[in-house]
Protein backbone atom coordinates (compact mmCIF):
# COMPACT_ATOMS: atom_id res chain seq x y z
CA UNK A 1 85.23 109.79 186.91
CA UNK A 2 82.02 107.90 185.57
CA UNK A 3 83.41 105.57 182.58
CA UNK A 4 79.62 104.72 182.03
CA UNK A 5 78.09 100.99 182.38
CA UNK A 6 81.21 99.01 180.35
CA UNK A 7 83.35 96.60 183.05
CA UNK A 8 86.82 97.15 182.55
CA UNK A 9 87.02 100.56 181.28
CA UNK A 10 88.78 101.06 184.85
CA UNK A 11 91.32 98.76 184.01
CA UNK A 12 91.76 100.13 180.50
CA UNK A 13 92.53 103.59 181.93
CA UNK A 14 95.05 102.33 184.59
CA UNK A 15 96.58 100.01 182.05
CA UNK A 16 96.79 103.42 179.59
CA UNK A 17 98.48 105.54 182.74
CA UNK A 18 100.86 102.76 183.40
CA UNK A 19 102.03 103.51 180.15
CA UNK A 20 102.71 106.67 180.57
CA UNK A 21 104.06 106.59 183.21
CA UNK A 22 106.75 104.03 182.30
CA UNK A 23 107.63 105.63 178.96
CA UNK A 24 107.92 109.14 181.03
CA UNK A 25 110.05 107.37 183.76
CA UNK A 26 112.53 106.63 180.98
CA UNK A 27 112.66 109.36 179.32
CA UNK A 28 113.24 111.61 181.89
CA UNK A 29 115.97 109.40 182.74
CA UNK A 30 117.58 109.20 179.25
CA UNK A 31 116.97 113.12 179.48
CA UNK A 32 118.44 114.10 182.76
CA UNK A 33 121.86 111.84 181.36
CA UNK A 34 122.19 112.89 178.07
CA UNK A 35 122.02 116.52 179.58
CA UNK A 36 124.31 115.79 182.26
CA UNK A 37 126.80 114.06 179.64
CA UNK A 38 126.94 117.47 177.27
CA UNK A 39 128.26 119.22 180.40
CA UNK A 40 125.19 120.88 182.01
CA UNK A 41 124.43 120.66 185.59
CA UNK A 42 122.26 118.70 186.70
CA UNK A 43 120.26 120.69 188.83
CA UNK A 44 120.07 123.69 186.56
CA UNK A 45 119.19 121.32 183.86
CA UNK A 46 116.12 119.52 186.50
CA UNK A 47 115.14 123.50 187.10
CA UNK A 48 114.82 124.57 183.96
CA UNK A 49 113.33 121.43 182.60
CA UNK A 50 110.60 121.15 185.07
CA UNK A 51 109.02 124.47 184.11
CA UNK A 52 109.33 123.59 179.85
CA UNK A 53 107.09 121.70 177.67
CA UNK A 54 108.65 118.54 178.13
CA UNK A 55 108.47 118.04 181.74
CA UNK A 56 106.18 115.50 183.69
CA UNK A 57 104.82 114.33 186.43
CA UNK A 58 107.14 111.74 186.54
CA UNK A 59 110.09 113.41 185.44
CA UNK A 60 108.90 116.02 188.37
CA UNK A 61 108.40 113.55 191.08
CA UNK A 62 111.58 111.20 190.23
CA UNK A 63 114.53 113.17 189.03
CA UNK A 64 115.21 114.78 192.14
CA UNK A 65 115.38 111.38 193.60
CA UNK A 66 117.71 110.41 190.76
CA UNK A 67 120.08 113.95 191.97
CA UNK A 68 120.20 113.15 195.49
CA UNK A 69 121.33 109.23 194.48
CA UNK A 70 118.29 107.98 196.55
CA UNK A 71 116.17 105.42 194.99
CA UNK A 72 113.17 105.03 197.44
CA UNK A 73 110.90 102.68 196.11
CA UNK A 74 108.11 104.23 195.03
CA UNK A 75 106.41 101.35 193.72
CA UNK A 76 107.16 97.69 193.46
CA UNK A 77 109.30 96.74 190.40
CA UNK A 78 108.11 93.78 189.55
CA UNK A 79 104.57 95.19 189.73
CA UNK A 80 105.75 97.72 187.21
CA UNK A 81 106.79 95.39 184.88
CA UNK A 82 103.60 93.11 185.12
CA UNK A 83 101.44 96.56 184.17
CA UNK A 84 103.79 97.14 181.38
CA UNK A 85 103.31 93.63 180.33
CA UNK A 86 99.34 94.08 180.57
CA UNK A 87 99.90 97.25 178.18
CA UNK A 88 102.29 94.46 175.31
CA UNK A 89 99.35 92.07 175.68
CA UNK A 90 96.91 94.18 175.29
CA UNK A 91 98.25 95.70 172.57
CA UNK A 92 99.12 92.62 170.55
CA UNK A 93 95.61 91.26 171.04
CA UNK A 94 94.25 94.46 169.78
CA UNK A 95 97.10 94.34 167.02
CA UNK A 96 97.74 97.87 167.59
CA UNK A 97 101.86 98.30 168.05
CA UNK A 98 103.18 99.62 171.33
CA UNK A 99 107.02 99.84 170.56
CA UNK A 100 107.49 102.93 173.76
CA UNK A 101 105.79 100.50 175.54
CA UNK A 102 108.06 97.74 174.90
CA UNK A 103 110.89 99.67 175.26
CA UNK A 104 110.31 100.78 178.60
CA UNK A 105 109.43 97.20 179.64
CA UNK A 106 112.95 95.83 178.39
CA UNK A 107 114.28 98.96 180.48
CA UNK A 108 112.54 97.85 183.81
CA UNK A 109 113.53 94.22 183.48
């Protein structure tokens, strides 16, 4: 993708995915257990979940790691956080709130 002429607008996108991708890391997570904890199975629940509105590519790509109890790292934790930390920054310096945001960060730490 051409972001046009502007340096950073890269950056801004990554920092915007990283994001995402945290809050959808921990939501699938809160998902999968709060299903698991009414009584479904959890590999119905993964199945059924992966082909509704809610799923992700996270929750797609991580959950069956989280069913098998094998937590490959897929990326460096501590790099995680530092992105998330870009995205609180950010935010505050923009004064525009980021409360998922924060909330996954406190989750990673």
């Amino acid at each position: 993708h051409n972001l046009g002429p502007k340096a950073g607008a890269a950056s801004n996108v990554k920092m915007v995915n990283q994001l995402l991708a945290g809050v959808h890391i921990v939501a699938a997570a809160e998902a999968m257990a709060l299903g698991t904890r009414t009584g479904a199975d959890p590999t119905q629940l993964f199945e059924i979940l992966s082909s509704a509105a809610g799923n992700s590519w996270m929750f797609s790509n991580r959950v069956p790691f989280m069913l098998e109890g094998s937590y490959p790292p897929a990326s460096a934790l501590d790099i995680f956080v530092k992105d998330l930390g870009i995205v609180l920054s950010e935010g505050g310096s923009l004064k525009f709130p980021t409360p998922l945001a924060a909330l996954a960060h406190q989750m990673f730490l």
